[in-house]
PDB file of N, CA and C in Angstrom:
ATOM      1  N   UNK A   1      26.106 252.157  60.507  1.00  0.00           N
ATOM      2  CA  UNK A   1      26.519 251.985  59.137  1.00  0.00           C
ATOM      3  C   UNK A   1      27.246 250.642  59.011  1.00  0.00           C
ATOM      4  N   UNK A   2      26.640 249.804  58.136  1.00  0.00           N
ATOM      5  CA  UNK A   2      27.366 248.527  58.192  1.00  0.00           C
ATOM      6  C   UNK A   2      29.033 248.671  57.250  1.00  0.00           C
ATOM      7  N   UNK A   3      29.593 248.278  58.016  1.00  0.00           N
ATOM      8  CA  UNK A   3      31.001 247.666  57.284  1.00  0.00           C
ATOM      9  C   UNK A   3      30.745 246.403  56.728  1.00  0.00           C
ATOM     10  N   UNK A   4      31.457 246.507  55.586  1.00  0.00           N
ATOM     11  CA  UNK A   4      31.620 245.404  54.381  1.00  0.00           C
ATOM     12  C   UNK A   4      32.647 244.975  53.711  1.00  0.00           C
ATOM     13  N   UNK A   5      33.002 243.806  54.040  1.00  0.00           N
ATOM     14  CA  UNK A   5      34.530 243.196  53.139  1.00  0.00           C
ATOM     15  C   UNK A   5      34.137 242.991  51.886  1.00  0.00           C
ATOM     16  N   UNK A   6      35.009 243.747  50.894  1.00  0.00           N
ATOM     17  CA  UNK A   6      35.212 243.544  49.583  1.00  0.00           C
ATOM     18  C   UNK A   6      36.183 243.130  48.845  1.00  0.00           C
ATOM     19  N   UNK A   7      37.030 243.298  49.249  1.00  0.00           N
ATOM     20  CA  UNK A   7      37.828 242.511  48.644  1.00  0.00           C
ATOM     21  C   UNK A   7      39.578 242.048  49.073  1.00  0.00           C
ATOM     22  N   UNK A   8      40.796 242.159  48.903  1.00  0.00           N
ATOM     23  CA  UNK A   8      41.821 241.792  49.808  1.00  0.00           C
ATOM     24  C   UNK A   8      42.566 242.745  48.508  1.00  0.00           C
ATOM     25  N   UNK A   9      43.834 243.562  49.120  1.00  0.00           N
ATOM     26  CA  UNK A   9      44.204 244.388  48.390  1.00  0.00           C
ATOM     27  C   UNK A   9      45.090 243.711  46.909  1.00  0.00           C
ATOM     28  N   UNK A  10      45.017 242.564  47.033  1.00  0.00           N
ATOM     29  CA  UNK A  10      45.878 241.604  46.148  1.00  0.00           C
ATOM     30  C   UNK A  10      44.649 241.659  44.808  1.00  0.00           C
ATOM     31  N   UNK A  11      43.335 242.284  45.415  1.00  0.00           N
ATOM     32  CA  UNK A  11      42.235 241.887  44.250  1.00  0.00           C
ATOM     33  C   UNK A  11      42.484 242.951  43.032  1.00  0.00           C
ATOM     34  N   UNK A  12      42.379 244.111  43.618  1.00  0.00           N
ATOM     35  CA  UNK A  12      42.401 244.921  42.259  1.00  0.00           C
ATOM     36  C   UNK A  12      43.719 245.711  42.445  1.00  0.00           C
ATOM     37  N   UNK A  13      44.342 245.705  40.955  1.00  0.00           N
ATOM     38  CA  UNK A  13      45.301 246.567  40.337  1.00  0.00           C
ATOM     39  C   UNK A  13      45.767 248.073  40.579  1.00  0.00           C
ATOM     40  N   UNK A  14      46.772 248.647  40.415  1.00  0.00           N
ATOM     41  CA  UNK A  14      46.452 250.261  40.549  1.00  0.00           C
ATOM     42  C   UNK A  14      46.603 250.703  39.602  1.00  0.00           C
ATOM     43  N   UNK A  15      45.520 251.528  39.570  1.00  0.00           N
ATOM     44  CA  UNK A  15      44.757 252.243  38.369  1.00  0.00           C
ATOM     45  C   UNK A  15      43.894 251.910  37.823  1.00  0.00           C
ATOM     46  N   UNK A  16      43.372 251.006  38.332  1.00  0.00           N
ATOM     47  CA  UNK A  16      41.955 250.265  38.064  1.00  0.00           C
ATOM     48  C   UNK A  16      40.637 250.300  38.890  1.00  0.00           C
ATOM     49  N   UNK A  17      39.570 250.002  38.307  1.00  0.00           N
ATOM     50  CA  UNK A  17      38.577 249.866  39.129  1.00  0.00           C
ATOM     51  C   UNK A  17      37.509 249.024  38.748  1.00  0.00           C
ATOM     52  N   UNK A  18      36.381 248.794  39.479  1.00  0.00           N
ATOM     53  CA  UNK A  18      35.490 247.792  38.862  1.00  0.00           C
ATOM     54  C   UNK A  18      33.981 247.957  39.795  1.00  0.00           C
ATOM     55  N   UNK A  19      32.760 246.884  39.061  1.00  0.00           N
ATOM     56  CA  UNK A  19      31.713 247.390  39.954  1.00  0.00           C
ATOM     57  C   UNK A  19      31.653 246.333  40.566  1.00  0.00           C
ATOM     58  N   UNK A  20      30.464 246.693  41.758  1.00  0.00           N
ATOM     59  CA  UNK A  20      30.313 245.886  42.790  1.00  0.00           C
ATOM     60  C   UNK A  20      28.654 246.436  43.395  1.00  0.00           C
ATOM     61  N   UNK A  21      28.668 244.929  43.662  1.00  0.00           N
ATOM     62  CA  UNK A  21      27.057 245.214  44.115  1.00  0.00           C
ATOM     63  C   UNK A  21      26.450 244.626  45.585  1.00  0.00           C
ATOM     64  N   UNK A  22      26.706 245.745  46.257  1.00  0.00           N
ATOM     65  CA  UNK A  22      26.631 245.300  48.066  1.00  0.00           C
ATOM     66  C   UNK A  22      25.061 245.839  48.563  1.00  0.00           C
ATOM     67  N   UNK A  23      24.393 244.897  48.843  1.00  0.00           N
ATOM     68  CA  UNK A  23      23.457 244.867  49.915  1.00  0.00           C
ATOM     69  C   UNK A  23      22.992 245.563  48.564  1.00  0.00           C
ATOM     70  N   UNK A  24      22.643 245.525  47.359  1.00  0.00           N
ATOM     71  CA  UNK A  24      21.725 246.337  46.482  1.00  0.00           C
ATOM     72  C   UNK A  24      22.155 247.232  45.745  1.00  0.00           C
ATOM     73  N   UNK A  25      23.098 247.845  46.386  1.00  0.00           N
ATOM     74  CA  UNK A  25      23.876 249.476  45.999  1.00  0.00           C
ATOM     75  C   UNK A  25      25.156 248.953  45.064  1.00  0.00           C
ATOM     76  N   UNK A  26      24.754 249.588  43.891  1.00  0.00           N
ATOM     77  CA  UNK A  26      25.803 249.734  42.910  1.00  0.00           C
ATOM     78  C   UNK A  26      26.641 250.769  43.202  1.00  0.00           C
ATOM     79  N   UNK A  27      28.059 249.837  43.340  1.00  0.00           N
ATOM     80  CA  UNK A  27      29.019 250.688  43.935  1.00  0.00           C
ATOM     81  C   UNK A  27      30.546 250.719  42.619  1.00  0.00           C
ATOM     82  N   UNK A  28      30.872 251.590  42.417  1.00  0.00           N
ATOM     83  CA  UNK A  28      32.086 251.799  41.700  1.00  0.00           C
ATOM     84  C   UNK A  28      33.637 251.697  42.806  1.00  0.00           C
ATOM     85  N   UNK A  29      34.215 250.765  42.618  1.00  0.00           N
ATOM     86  CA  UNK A  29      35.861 250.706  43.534  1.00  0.00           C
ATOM     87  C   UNK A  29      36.597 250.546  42.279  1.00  0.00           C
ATOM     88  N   UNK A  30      37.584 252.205  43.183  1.00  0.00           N
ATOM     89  CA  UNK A  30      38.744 252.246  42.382  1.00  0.00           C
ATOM     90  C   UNK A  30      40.002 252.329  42.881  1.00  0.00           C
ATOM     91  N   UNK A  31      41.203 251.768  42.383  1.00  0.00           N
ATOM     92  CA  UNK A  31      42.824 252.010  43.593  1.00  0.00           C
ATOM     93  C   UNK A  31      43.337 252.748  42.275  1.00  0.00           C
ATOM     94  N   UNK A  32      43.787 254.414  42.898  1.00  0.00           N
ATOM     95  CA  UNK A  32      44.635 254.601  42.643  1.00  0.00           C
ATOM     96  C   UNK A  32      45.760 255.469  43.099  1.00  0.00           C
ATOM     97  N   UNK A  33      47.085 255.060  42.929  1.00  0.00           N
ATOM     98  CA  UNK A  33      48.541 255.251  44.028  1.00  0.00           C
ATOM     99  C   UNK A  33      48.068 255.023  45.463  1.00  0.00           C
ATOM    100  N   UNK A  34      47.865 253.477  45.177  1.00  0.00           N
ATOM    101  CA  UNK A  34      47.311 252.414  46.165  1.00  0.00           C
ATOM    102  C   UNK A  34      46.298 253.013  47.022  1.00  0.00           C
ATOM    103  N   UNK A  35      45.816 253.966  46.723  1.00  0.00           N
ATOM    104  CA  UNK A  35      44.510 254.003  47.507  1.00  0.00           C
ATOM    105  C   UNK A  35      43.214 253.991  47.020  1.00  0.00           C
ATOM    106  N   UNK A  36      42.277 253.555  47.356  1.00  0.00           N
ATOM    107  CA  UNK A  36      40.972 253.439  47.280  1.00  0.00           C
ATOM    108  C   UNK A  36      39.848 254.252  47.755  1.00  0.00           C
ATOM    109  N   UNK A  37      38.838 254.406  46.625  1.00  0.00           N
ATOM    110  CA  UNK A  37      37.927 255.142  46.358  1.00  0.00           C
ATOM    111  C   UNK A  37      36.393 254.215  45.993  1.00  0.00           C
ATOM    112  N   UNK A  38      35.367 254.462  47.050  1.00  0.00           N
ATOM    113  CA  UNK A  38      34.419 254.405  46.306  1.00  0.00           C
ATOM    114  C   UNK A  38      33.110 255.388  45.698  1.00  0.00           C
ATOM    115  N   UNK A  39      32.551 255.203  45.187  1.00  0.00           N
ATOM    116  CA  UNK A  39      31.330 256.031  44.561  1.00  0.00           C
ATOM    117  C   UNK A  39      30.326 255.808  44.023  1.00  0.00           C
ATOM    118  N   UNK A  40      29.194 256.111  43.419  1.00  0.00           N
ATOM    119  CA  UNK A  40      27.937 255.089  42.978  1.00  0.00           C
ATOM    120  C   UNK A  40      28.528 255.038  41.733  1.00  0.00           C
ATOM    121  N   UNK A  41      27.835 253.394  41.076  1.00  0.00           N
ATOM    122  CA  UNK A  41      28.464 253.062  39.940  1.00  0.00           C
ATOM    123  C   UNK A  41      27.764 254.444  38.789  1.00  0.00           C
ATOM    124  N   UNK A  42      26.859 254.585  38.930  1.00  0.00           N
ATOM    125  CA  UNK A  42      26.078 255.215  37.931  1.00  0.00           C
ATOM    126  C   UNK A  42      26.513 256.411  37.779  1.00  0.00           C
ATOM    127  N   UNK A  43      26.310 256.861  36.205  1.00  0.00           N
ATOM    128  CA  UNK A  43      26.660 258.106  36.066  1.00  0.00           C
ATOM    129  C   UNK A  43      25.562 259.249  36.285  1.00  0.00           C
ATOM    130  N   UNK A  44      25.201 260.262  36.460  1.00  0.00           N
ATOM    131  CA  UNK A  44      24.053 261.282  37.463  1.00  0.00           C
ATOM    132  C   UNK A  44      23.598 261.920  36.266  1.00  0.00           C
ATOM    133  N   UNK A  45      23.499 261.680  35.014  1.00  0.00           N
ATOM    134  CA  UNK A  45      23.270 262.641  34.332  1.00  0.00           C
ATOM    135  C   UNK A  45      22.368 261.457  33.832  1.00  0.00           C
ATOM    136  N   UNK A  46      22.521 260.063  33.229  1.00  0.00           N
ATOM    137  CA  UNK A  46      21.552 259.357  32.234  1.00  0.00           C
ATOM    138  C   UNK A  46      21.830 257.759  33.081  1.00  0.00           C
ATOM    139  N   UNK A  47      22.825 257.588  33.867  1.00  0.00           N
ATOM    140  CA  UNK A  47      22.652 256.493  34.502  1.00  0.00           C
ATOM    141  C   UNK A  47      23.669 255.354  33.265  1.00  0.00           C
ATOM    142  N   UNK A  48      24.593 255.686  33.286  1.00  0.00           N
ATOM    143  CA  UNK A  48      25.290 255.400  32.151  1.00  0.00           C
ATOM    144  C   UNK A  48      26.757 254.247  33.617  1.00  0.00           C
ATOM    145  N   UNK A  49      27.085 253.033  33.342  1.00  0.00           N
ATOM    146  CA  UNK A  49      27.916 252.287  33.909  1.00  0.00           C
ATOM    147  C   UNK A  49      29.612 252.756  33.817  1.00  0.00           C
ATOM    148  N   UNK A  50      29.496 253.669  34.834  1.00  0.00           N
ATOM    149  CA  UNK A  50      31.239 254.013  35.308  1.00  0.00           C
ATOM    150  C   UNK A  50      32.244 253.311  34.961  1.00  0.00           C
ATOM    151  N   UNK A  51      31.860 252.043  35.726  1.00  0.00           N
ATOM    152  CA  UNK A  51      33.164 251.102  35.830  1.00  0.00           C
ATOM    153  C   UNK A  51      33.505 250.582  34.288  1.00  0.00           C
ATOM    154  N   UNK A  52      32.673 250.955  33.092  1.00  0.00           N
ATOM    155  CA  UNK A  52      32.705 250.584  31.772  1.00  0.00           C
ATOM    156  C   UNK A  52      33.525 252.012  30.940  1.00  0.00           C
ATOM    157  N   UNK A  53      33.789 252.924  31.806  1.00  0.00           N
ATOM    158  CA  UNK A  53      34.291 253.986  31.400  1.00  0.00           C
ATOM    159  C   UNK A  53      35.745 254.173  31.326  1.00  0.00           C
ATOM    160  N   UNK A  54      36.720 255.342  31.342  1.00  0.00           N
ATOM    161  CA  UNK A  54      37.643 255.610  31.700  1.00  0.00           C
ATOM    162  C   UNK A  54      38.386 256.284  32.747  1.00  0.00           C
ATOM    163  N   UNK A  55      39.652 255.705  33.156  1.00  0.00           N
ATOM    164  CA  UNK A  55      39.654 255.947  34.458  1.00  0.00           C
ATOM    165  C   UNK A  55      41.471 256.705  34.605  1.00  0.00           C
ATOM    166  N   UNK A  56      41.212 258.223  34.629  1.00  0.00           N
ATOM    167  CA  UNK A  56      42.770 258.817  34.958  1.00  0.00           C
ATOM    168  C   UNK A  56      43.067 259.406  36.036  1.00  0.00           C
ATOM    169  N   UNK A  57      43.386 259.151  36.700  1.00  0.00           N
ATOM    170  CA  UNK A  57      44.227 259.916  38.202  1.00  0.00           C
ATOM    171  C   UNK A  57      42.800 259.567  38.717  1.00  0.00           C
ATOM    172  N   UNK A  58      42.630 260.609  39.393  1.00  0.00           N
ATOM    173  CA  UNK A  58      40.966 260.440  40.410  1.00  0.00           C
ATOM    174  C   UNK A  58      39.613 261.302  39.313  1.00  0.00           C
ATOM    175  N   UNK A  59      40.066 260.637  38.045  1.00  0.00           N
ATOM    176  CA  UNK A  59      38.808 261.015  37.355  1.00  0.00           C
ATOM    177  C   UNK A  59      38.308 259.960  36.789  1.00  0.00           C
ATOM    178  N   UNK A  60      36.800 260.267  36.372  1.00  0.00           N
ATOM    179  CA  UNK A  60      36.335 259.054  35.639  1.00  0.00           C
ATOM    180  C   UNK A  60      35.333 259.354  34.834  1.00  0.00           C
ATOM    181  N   UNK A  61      35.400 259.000  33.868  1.00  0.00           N
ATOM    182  CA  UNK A  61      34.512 259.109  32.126  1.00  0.00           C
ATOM    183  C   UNK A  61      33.556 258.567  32.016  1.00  0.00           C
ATOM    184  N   UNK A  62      32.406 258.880  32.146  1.00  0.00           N
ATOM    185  CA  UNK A  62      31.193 257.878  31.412  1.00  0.00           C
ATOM    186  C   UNK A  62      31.575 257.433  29.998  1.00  0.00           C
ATOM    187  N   UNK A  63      31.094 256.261  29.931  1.00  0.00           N
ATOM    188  CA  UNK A  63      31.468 256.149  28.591  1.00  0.00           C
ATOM    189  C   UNK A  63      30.306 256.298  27.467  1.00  0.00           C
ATOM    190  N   UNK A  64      28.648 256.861  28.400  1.00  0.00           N
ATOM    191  CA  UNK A  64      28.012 257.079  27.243  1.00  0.00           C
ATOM    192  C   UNK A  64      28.143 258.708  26.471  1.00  0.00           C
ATOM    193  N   UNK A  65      28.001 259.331  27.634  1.00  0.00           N
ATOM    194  CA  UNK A  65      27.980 260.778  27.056  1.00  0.00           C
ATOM    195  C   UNK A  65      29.606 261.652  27.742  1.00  0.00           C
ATOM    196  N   UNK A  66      30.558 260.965  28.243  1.00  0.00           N
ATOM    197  CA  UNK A  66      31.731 260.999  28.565  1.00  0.00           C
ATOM    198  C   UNK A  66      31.625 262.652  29.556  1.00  0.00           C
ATOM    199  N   UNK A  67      30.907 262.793  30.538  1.00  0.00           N
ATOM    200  CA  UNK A  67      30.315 263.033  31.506  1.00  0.00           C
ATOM    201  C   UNK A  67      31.668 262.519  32.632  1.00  0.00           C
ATOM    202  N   UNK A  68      32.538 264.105  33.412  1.00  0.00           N
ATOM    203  CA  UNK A  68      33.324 263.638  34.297  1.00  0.00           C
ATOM    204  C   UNK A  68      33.199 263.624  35.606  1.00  0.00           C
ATOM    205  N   UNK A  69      33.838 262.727  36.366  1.00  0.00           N
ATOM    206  CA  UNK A  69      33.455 262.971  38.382  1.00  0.00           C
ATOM    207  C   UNK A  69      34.811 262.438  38.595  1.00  0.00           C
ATOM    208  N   UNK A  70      35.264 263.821  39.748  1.00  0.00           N
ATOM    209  CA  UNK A  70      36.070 263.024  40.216  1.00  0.00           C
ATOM    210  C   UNK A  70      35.849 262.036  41.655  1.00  0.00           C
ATOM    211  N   UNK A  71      36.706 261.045  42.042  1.00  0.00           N
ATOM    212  CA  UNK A  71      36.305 259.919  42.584  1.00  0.00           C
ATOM    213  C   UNK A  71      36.669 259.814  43.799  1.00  0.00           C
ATOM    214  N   UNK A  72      37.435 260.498  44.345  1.00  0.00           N
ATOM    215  CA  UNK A  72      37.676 261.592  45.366  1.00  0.00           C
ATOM    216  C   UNK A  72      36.549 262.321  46.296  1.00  0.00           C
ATOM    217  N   UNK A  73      35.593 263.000  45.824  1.00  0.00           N
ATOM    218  CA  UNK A  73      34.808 263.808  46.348  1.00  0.00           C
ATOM    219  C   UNK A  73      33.431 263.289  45.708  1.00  0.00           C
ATOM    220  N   UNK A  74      33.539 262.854  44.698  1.00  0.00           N
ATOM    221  CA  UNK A  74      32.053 262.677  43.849  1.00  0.00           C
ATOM    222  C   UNK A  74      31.582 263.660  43.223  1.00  0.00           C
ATOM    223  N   UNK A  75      32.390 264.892  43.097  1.00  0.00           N
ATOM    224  CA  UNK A  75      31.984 266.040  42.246  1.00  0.00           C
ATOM    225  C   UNK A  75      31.891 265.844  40.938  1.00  0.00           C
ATOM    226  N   UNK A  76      30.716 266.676  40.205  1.00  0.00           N
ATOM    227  CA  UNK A  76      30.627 265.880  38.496  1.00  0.00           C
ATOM    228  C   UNK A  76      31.832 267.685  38.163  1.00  0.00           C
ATOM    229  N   UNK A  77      32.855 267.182  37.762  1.00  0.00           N
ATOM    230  CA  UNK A  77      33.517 268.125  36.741  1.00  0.00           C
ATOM    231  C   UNK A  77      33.347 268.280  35.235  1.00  0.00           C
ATOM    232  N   UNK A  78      32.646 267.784  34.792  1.00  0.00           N
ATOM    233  CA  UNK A  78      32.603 268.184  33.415  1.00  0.00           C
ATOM    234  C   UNK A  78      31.170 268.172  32.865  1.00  0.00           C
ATOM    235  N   UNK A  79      30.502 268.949  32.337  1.00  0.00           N
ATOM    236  CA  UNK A  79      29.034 268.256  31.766  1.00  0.00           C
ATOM    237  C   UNK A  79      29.321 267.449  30.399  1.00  0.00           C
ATOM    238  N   UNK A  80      27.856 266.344  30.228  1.00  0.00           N
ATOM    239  CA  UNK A  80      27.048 266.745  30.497  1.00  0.00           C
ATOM    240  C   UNK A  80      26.229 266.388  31.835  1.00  0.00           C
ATOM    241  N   UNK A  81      27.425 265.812  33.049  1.00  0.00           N
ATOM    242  CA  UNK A  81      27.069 265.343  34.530  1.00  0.00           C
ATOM    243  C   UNK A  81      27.001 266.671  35.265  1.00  0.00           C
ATOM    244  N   UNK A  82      26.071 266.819  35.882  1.00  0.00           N
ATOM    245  CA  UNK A  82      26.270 268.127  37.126  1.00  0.00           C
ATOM    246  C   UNK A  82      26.087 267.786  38.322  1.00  0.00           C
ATOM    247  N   UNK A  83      25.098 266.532  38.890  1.00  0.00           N
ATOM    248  CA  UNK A  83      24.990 266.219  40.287  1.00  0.00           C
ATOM    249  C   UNK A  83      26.075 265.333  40.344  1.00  0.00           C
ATOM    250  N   UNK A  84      25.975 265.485  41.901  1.00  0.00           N
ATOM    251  CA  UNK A  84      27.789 264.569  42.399  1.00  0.00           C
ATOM    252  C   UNK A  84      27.205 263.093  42.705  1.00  0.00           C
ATOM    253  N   UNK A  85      28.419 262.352  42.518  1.00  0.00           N
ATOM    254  CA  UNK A  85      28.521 260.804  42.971  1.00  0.00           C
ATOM    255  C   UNK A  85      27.943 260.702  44.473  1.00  0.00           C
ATOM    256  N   UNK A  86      27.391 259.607  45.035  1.00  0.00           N
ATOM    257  CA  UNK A  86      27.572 259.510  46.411  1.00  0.00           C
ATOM    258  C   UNK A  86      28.820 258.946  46.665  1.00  0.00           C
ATOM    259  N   UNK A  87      29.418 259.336  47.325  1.00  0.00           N
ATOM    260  CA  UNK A  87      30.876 258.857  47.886  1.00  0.00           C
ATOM    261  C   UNK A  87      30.898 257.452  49.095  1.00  0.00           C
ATOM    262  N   UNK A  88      31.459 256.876  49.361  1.00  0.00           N
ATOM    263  CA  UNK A  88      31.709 256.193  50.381  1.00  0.00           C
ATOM    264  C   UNK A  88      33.227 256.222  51.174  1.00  0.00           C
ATOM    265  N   UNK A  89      33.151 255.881  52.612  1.00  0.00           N
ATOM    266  CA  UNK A  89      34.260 255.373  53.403  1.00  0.00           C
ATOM    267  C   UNK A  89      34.822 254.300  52.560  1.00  0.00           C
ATOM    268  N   UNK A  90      36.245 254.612  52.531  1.00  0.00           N
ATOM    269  CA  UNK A  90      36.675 252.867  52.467  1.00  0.00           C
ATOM    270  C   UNK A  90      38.088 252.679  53.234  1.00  0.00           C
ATOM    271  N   UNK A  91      38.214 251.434  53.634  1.00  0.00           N
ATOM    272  CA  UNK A  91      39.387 251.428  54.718  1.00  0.00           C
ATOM    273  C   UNK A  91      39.955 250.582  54.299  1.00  0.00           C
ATOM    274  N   UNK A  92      41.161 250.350  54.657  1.00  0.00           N
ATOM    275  CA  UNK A  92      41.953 248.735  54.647  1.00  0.00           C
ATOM    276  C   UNK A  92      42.476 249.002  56.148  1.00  0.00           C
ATOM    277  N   UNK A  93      42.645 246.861  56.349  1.00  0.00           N
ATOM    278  CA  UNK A  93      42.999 246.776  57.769  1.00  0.00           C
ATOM    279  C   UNK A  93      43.417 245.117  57.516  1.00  0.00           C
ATOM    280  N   UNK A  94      45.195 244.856  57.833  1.00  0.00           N
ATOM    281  CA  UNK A  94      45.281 243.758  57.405  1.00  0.00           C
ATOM    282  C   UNK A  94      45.008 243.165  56.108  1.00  0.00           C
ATOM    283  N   UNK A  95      45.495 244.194  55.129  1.00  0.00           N
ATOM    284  CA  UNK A  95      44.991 243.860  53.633  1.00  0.00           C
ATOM    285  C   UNK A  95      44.099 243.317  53.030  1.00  0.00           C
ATOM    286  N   UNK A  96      43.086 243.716  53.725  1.00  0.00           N
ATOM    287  CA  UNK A  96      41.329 243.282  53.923  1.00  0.00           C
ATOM    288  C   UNK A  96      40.642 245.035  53.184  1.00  0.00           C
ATOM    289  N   UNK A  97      39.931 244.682  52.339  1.00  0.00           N
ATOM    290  CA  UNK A  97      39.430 246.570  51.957  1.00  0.00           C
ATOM    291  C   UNK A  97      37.784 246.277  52.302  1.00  0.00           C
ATOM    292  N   UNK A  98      38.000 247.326  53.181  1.00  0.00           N
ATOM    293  CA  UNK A  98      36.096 247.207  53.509  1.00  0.00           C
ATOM    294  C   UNK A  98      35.301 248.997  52.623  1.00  0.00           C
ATOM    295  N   UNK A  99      34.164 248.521  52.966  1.00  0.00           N
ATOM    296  CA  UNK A  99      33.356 249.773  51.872  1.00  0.00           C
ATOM    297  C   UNK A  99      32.501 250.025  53.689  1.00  0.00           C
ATOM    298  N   UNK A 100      32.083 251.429  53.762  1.00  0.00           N
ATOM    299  CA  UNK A 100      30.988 251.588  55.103  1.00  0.00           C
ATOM    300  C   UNK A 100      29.677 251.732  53.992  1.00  0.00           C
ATOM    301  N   UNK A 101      28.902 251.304  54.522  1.00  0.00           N
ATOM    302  CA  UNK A 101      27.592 251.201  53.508  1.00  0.00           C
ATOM    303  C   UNK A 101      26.210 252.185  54.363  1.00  0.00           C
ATOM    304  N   UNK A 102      25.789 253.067  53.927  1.00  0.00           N
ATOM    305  CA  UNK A 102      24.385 253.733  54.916  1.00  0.00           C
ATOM    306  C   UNK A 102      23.497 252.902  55.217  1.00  0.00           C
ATOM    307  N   UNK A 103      22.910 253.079  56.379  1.00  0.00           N
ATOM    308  CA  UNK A 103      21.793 252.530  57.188  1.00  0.00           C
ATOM    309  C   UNK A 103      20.506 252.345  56.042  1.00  0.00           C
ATOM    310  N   UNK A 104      19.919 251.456  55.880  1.00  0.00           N
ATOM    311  CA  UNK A 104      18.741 251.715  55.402  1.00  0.00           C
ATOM    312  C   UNK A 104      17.385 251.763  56.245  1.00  0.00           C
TER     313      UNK A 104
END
């Protein structure tokens, strides 16, 4: 599984998140109470852009059909989402944040 530097913890805010696009894979990164989460950007129900959504504790809103997952596990909690996020590893080391990305 390749490891991937994304960004340095000075990059994103807490309570924020944003997208990112590694090796192809639209990825959603989010910090919050300084830790980090990733998940696929897309929402599982219509493919609707996460990181354009809303974002409270370890939940997150589509913003087309406001469709919830939390970001944590990738579970869809609310319809009209029912399949889960893919989740990812993410680490920091030396205030360096890496994402683990699957083999293709």
């Amino acid at each position: 599984m390749p490891r991937v530097q994304i960004c340095t913890v000075a990059d994103l805010e807490d309570n924020t998140m944003r997208r990112l696009v590694l090796h192809g894979q639209e990825i959603l990164l989010a910090k919050v109470s300084d830790r980090y989460f990733a998940v696929s950007e897309r929402c599982t129900h219509r493919g609707g852009p996460l990181s354009e959504g809303k974002l409270a504790g370890l939940s997150v809103t589509c913003p087309l059909h406001f469709g919830e997952f939390n970001i944590q596990t990738g579970e869809a909690t609310s319809p009209p989402a029912a399949d889960p996020l893919r989740t990812y590893n993410v680490s920091v080391e030396a205030g360096e944040v890496y994402v683990d990305l699957p083999d293709h």
